[in-house]
Protein backbone atom coordinates (compact mmCIF):
# COMPACT_ATOMS: atom_id res chain seq x y z
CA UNK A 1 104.30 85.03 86.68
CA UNK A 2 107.59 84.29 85.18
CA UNK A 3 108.04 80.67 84.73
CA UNK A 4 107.37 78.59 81.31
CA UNK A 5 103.69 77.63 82.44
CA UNK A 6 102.69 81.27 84.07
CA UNK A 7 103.61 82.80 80.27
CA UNK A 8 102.38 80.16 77.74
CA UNK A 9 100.00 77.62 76.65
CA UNK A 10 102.23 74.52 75.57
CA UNK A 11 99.74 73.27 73.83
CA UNK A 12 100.06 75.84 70.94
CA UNK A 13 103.69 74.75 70.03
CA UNK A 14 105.48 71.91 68.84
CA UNK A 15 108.02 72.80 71.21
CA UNK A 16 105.85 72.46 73.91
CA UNK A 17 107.01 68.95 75.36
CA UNK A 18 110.86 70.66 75.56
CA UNK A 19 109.85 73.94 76.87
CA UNK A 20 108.38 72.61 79.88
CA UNK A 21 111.45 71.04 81.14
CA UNK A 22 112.42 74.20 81.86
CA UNK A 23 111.32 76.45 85.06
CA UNK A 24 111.74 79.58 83.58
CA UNK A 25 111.08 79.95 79.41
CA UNK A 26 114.36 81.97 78.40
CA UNK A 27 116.59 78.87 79.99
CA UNK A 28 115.65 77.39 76.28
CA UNK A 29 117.25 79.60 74.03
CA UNK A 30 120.31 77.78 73.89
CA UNK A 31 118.75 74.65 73.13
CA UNK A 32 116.41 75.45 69.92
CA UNK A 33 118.48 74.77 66.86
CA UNK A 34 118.92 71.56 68.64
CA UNK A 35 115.33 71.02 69.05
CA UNK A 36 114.68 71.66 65.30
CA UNK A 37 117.25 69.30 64.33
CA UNK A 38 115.46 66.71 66.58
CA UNK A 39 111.70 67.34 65.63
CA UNK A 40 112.85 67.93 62.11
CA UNK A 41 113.28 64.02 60.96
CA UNK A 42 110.30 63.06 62.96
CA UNK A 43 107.93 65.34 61.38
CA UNK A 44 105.07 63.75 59.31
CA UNK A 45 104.83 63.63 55.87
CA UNK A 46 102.67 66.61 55.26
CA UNK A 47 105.80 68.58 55.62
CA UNK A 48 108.72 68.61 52.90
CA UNK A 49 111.93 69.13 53.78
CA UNK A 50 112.73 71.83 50.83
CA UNK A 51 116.20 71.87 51.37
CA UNK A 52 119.08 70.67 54.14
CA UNK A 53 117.40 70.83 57.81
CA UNK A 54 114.25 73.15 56.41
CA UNK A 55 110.93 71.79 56.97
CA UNK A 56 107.99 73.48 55.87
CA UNK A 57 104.22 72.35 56.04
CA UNK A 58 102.84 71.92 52.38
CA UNK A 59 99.79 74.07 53.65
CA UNK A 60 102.40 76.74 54.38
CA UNK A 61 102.57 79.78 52.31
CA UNK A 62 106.04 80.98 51.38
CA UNK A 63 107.23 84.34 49.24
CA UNK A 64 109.71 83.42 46.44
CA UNK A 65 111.43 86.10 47.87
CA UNK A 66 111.45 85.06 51.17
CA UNK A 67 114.88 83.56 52.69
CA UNK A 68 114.54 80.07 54.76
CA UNK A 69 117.86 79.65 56.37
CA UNK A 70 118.50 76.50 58.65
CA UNK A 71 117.42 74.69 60.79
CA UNK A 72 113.99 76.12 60.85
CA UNK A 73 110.37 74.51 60.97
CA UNK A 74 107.51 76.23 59.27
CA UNK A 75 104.41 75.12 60.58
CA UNK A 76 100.23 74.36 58.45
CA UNK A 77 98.93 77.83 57.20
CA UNK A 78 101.53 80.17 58.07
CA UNK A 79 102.08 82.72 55.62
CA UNK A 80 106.05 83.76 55.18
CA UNK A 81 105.87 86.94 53.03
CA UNK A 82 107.96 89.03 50.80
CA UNK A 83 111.67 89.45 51.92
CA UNK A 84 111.58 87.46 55.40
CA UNK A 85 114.71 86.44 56.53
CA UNK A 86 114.59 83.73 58.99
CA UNK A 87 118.16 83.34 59.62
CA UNK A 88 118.17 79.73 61.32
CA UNK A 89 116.87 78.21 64.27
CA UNK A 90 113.30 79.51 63.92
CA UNK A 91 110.60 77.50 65.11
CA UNK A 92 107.61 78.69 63.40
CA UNK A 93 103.98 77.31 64.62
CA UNK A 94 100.65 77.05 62.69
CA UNK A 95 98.47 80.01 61.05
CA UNK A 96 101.52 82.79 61.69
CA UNK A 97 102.74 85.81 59.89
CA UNK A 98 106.20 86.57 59.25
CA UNK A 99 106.17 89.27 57.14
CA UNK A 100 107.21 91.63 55.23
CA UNK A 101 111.35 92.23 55.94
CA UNK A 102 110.89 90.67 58.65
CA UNK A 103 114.08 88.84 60.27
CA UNK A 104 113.90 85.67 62.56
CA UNK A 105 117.09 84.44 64.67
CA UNK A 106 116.94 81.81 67.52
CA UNK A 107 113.24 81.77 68.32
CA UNK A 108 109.96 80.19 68.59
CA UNK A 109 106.78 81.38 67.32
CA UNK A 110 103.36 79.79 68.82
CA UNK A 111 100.56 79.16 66.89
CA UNK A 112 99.12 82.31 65.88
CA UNK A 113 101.96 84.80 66.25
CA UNK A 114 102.11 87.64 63.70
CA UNK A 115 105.16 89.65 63.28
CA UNK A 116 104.08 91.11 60.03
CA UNK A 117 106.17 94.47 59.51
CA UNK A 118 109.71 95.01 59.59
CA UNK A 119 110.11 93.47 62.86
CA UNK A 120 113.78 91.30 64.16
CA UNK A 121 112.91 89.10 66.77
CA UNK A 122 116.13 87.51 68.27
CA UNK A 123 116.61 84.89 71.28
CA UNK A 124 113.25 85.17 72.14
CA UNK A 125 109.74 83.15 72.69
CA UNK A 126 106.59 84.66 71.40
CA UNK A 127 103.66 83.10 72.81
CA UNK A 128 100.27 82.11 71.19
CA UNK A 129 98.05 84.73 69.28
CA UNK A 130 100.77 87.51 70.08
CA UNK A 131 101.46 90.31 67.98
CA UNK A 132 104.20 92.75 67.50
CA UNK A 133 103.05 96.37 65.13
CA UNK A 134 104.94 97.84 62.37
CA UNK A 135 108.66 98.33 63.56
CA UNK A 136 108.54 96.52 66.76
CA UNK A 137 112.27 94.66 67.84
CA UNK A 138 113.59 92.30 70.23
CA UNK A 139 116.72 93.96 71.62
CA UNK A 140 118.80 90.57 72.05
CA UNK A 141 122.56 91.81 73.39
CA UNK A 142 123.14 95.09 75.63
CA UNK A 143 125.18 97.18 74.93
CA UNK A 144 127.90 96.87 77.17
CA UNK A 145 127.52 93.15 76.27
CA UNK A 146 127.32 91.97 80.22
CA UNK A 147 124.87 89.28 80.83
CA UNK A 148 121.52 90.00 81.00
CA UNK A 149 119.52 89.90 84.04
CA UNK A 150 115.95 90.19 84.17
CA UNK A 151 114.73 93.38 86.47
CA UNK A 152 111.60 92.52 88.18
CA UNK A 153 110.72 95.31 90.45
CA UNK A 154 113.61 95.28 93.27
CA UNK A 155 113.95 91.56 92.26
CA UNK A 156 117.03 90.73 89.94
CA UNK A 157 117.15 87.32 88.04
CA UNK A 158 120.69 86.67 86.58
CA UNK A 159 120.13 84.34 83.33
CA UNK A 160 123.68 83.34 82.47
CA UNK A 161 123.04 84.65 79.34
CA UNK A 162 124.60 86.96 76.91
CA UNK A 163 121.57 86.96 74.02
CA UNK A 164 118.16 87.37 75.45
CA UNK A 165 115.25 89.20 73.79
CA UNK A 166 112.07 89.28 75.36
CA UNK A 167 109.57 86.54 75.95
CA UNK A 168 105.78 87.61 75.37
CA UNK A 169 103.24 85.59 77.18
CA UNK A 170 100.01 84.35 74.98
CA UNK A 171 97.98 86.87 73.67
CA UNK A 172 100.48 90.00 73.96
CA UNK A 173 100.13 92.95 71.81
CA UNK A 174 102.99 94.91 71.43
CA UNK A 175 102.81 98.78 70.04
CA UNK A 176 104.44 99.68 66.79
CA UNK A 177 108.08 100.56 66.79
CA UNK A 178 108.47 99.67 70.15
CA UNK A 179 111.99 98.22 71.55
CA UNK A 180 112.19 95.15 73.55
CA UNK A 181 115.34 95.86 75.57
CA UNK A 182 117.46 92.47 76.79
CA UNK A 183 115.69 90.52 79.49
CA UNK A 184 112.21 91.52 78.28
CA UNK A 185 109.14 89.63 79.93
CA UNK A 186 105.32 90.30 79.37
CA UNK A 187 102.78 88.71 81.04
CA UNK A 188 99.75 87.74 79.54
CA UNK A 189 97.01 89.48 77.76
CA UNK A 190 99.11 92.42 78.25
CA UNK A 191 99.82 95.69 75.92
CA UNK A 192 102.71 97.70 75.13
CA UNK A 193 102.02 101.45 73.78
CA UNK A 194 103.43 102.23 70.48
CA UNK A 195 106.98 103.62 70.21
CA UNK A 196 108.19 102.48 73.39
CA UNK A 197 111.51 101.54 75.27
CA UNK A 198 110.56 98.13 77.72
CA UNK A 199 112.77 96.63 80.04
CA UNK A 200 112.03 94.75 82.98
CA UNK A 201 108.87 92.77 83.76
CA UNK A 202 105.61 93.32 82.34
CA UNK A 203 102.68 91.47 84.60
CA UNK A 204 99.80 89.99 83.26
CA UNK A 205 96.90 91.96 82.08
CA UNK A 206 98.62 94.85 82.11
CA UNK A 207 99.32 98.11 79.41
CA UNK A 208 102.75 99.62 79.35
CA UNK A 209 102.03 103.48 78.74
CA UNK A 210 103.97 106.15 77.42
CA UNK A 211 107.30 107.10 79.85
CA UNK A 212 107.02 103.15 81.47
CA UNK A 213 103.90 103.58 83.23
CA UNK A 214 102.43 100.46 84.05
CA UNK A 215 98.91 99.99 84.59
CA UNK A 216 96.37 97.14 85.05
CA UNK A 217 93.76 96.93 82.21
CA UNK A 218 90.79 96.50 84.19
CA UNK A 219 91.32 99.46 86.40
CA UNK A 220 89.07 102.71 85.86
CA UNK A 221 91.06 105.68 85.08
């Protein structure tokens, strides 16, 4: 339920030929801006390269306000809206929102992701069609600054790594102003209640309710 394959569709990403070299999805982090600066030159020419190591799609719909910062790859049809701040190293896939103050930092976006409301998403992978309300973060360092690990039950995976958000599997809706604490993993098709504090493992077709209670979505209540 953890591994690159278990949480996403490739298909849905341009980064879907790199992020399958890896077993498990967050092992990629460190290797995005350089993936950007790879796919960047190769890219056809219905993208433009609008300035130094930016590449948007000319179907793309970009804010005047909005703030592009590089290496980053905006993908056909996404919409970039007032204020965004993609600070670098943003992959961005087709038909997405990034929206309103909205900041961007060492990610990748499937097709289809919206993060349309004041929401940072940092060192982290947000699969396709997932969603993130009004407020929602990616927690990306903790704040002791120790590596993170990611808690799966009694199981404890050390990552090596010092910046880790979450990584939402296709299809994930997250509540609004939720917190993604360091190490974050949701399985797919799962929900996380509004104005909640994650950490750990979420499995697949699950809902995250209020005070961490996890439950499957098919059971009766």
């Amino acid at each position: 339920m953890l591994t690159t394959t278990d949480l996403f569709d490739l298909s849905h990403s341009l980064a879907g030929d790199y992020l399958k070299t890896f077993p498990f999805p967050w092992q990629a982090l460190s290797g995005i801006k350089a993936l950007i600066l790879q796919l960047g030159p190769q890219l056809d020419d219905s993208y433009a390269e609008v300035a130094p190591q930016v590449w948007v799609h000319k179907t793309a719909a970009v804010a005047p306000s909005a703030f592009l910062g590089a290496p980053c790859i905006i993908g056909p049809g996404t919409e970039i809206r007032h204020c965004a701040f993609i600070r670098g190293s943003a992959l961005v896939g087709a038909d997405c929102v990034v929206g309103n103050s909205v900041e961007l930092k060492n990610a990748i976006l499937f097709d289809n992701v919206q993060v349309p409301h004041f929401n940072y998403v940092g060192d982290s992978i947000l699969g396709y069609k997932s969603h993130m309300g009004a407020g929602a973060v990616t927690s990306n360092v903790k704040s002791d600054h120790s590596l993170v690990v990611v808690k799966n039950g009694s199981e404890q995976i050390p990552t090596g790594l010092k910046k880790f958000g979450a990584m939402l599997g296709d299809f994930v809706e997250v509540g609004c102003n939720s917190v993604l604490n360091p190490g974050t993993v949701i399985g797919r098709n799962s929900n996380v209640y509004p104005t909640s504090c994650v950490r750990g493992v979420i499995p697949e077709k699950c809902i995250w309710k209020t005070g961490g209670v996890v439950v499957n979505k098919f059971e009766k209540e």
